[in-house]
N, C-alpha and C. Protein backbone atom coordinates (compact mmCIF):
# COMPACT_ATOMS: atom_id res chain seq x y z
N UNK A 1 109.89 99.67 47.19
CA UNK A 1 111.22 99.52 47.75
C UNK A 1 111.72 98.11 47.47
N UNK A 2 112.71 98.15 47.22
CA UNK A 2 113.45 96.63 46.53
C UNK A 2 114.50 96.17 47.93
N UNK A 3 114.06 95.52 48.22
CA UNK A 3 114.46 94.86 49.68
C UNK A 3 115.63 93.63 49.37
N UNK A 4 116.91 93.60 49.40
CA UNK A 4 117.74 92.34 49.10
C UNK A 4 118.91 92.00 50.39
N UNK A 5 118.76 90.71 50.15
CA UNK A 5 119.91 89.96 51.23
C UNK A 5 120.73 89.75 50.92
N UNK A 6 121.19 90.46 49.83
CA UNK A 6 122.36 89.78 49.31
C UNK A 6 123.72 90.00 50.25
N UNK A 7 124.78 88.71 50.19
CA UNK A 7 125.95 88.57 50.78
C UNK A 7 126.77 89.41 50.08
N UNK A 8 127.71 90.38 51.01
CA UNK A 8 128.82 91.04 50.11
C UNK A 8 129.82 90.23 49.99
N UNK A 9 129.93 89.04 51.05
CA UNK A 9 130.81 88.01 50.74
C UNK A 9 132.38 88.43 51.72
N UNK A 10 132.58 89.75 52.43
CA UNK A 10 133.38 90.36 52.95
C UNK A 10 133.02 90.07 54.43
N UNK A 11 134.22 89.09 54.51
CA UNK A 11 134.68 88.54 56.34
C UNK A 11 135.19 89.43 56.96
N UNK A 12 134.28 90.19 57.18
CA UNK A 12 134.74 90.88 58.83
C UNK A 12 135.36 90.47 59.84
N UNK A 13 134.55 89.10 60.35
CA UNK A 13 134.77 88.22 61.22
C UNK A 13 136.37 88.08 60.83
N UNK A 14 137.03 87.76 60.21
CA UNK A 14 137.83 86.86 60.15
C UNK A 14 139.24 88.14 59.76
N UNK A 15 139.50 89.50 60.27
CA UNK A 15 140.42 90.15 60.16
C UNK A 15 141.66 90.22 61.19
N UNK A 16 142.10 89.97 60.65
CA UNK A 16 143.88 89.71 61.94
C UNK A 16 143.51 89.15 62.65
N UNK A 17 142.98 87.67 62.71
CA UNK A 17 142.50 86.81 63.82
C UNK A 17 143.21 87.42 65.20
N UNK A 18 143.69 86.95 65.64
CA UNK A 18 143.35 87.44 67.88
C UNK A 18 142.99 89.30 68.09
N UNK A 19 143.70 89.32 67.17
CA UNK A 19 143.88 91.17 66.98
C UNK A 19 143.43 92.07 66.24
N UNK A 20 142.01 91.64 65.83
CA UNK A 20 141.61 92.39 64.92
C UNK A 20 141.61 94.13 64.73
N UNK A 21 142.21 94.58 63.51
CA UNK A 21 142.57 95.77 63.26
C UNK A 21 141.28 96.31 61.97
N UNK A 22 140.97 97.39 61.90
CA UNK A 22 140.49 98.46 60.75
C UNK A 22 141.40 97.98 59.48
N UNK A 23 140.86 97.08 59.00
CA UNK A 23 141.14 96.46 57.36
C UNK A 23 140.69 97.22 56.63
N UNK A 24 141.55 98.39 55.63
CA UNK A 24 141.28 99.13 55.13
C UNK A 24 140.22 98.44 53.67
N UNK A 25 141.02 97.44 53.53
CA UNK A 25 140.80 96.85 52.15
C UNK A 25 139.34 96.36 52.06
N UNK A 26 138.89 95.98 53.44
CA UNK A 26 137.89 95.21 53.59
C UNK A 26 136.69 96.56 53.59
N UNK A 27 136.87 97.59 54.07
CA UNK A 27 136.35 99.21 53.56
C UNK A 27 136.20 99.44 52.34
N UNK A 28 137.25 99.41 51.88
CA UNK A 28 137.03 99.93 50.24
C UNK A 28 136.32 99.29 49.86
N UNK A 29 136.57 97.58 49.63
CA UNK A 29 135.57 96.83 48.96
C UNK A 29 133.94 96.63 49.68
N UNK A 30 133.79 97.28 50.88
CA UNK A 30 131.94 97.05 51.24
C UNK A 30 131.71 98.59 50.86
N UNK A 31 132.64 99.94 50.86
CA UNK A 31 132.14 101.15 50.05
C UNK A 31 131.94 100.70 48.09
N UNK A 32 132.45 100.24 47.91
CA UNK A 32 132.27 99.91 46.17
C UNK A 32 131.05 99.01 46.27
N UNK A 33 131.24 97.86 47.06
CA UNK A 33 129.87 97.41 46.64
C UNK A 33 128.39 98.04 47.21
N UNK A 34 128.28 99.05 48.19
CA UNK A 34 127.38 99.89 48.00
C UNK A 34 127.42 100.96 47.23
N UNK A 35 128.08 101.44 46.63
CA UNK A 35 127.70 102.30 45.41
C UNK A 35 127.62 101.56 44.36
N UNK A 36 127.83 100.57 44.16
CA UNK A 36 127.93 99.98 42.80
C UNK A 36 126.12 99.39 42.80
N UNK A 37 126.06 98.95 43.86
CA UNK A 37 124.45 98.64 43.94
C UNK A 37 123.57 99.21 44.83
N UNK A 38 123.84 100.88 44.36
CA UNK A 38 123.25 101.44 45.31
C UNK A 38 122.34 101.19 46.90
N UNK A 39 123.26 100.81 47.90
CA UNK A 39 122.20 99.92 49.01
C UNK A 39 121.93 101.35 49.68
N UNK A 40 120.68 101.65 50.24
CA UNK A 40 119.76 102.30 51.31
C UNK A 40 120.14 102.11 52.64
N UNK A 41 120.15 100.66 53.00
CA UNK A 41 119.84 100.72 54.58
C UNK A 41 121.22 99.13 54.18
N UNK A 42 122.39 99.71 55.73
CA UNK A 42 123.17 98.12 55.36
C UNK A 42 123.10 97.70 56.70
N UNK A 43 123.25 96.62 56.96
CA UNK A 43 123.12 95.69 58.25
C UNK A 43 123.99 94.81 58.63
N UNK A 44 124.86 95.04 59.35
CA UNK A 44 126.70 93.93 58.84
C UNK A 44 126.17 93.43 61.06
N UNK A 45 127.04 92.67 61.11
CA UNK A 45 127.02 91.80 62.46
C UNK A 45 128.39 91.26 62.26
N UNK A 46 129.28 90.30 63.59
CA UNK A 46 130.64 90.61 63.83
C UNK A 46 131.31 91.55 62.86
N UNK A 47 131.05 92.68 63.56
CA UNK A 47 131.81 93.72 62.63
C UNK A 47 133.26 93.87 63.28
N UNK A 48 133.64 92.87 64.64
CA UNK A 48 134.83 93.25 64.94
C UNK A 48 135.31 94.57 65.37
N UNK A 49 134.47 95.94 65.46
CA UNK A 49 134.85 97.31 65.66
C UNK A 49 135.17 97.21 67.24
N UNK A 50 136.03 98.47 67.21
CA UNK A 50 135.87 98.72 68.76
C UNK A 50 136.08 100.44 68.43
N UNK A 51 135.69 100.62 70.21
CA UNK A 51 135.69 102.11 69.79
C UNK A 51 136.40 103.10 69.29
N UNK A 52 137.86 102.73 69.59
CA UNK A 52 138.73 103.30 68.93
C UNK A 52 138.82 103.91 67.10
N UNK A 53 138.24 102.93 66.52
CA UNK A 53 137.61 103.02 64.97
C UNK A 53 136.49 104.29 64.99
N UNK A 54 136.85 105.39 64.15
CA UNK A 54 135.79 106.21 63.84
C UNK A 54 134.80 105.78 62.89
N UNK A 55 133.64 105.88 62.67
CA UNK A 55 132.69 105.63 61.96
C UNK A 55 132.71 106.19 60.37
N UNK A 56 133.80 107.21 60.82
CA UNK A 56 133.97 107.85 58.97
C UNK A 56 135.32 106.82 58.65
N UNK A 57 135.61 106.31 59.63
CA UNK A 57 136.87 105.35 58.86
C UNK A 57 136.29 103.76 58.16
N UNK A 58 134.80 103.71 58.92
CA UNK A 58 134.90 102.40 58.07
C UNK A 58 133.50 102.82 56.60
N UNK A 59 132.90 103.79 56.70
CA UNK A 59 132.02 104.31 55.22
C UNK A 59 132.24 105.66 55.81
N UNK A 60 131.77 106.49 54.60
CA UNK A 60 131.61 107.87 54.30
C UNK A 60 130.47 108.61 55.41
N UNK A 61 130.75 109.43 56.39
CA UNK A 61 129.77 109.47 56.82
C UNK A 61 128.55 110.69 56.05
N UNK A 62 129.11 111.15 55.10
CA UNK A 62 128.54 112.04 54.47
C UNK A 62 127.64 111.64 53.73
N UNK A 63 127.65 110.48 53.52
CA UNK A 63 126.82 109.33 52.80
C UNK A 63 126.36 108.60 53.41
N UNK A 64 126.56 108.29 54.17
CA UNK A 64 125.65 107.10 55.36
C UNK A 64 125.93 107.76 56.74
N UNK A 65 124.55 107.10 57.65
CA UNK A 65 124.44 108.18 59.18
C UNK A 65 124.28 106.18 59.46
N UNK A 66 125.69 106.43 60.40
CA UNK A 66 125.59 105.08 60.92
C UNK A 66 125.44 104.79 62.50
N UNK A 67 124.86 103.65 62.89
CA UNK A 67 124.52 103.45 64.23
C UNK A 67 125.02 102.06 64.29
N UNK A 68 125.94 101.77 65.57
CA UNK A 68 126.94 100.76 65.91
C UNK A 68 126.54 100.44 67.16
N UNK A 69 127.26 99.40 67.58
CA UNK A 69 127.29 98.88 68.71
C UNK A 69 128.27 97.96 68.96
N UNK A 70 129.34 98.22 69.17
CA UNK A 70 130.26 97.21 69.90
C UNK A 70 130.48 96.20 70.76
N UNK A 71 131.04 95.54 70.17
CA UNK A 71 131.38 94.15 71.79
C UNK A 71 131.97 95.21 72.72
N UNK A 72 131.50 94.45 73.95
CA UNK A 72 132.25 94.88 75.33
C UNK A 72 131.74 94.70 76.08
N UNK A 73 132.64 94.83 77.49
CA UNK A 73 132.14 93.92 78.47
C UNK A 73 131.03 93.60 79.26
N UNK A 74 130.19 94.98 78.95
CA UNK A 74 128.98 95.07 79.26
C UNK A 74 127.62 94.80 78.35
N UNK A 75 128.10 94.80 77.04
CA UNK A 75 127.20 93.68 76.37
C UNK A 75 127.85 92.19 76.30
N UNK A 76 128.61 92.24 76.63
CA UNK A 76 129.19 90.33 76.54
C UNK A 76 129.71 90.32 78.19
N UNK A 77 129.54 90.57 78.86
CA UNK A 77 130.11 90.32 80.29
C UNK A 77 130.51 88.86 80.64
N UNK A 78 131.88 88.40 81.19
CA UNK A 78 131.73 87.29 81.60
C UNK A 78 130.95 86.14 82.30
N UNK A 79 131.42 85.38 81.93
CA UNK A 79 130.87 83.97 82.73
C UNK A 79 131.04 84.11 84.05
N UNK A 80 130.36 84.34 85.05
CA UNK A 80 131.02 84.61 86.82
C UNK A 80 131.36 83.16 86.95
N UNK A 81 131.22 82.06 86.56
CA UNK A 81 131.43 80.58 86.90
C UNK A 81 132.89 80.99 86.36
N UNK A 82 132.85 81.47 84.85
CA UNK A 82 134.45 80.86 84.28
C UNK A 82 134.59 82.54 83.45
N UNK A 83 135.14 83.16 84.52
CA UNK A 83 135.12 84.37 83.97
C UNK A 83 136.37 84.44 82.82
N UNK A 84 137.31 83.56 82.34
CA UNK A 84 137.92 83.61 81.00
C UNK A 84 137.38 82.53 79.62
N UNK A 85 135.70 82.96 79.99
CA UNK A 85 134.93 82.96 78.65
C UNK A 85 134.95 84.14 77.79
N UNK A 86 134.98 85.35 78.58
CA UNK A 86 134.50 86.42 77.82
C UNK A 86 136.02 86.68 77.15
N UNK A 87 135.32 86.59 75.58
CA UNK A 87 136.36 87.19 74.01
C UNK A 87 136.29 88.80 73.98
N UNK A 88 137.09 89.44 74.12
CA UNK A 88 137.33 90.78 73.74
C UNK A 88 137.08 90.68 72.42
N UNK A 89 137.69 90.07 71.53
CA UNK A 89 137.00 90.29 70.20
C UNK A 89 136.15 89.82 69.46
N UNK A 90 135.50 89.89 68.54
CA UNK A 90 134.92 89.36 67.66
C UNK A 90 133.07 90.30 68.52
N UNK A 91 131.82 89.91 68.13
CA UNK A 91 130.91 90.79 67.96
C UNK A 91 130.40 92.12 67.33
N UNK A 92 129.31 92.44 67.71
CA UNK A 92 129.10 93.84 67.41
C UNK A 92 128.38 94.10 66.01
N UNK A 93 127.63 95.18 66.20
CA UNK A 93 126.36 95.26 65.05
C UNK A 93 126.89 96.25 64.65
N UNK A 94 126.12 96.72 63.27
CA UNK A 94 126.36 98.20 62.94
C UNK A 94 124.98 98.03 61.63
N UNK A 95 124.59 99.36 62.25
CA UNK A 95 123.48 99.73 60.56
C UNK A 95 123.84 100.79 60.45
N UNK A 96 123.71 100.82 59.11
CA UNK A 96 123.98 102.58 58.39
C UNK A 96 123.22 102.63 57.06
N UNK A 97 122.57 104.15 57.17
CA UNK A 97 121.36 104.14 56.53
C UNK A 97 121.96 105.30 55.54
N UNK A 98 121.61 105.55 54.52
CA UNK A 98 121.81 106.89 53.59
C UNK A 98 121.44 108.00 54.13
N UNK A 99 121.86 109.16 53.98
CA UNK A 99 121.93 110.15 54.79
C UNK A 99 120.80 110.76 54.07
N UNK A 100 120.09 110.42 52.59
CA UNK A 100 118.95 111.27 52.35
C UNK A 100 117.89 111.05 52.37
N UNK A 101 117.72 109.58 53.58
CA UNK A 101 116.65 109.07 53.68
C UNK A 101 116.30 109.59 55.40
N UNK A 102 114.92 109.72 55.32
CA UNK A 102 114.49 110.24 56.67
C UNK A 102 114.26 109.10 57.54
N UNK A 103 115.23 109.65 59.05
CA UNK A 103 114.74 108.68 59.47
C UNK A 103 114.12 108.74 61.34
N UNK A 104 113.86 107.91 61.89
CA UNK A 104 113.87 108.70 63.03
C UNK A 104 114.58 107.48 64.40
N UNK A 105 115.56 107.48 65.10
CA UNK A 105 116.12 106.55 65.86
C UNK A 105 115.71 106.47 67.43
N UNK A 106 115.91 105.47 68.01
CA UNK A 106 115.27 105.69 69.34
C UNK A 106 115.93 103.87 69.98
N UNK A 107 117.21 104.41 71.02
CA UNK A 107 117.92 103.21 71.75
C UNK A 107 116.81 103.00 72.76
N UNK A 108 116.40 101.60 72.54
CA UNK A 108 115.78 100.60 73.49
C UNK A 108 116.80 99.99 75.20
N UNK A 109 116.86 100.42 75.76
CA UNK A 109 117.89 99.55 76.74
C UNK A 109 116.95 97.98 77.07
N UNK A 110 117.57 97.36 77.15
CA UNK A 110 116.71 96.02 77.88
C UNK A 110 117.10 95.67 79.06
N UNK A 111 116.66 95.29 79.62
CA UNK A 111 116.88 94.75 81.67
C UNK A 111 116.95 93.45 81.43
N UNK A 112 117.24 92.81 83.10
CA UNK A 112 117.01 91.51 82.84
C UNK A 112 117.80 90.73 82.55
């Protein structure tokens, strides 16, 4: 298995700063550069999503079985000292794996 880190170079982070929206453009170009270099397993962080975004809107889901996780208030909960710390936007993970690879998933909650 050929394992790479490579940067797609595509700022998520940085779409309609206060308001970030579903950048189509920024889709097309992370779907081309996984087919173009065929990637297996992708791993993106501030993905900026919220739930409103379907998962077939940002890759194919017919092609990738993806697992997300969004900012919100209950993974970023405020500061009780200065409760207008907490950013509605920006965070949030997402992996998505090829759909013809086997796999098997299992959510951890953590306490604490």
């Amino acid at each position: 298995a050929v394992v790479s880190t490579q940067s797609t170079g595509i700022p998520f982070g940085e779409l309609r700063n206060d308001n970030p929206a579903l950048d189509q453009t920024k889709c097309f170009e992370l779907a081309t550069f996984l087919r173009n270099n065929m990637v297996d397993i992708v791993v993106l962080n501030e993905t900026w999503l919220k739930k409103s975004i379907l998962d077939s809107e940002i890759l194919s889901t017919s092609q990738y079985k993806i697992f997300r996780k969004d900012r919100s208030k209950s993974t970023h909960p405020p500061d009780p000292s200065n409760p207008t710390r907490f950013r509605r936007n920006g965070g949030g993970v997402l992996i998505a794996v090829k759909t013809d690879l086997q796999l098997t998933s299992k959510e951890i909650k953590l306490t604490g």
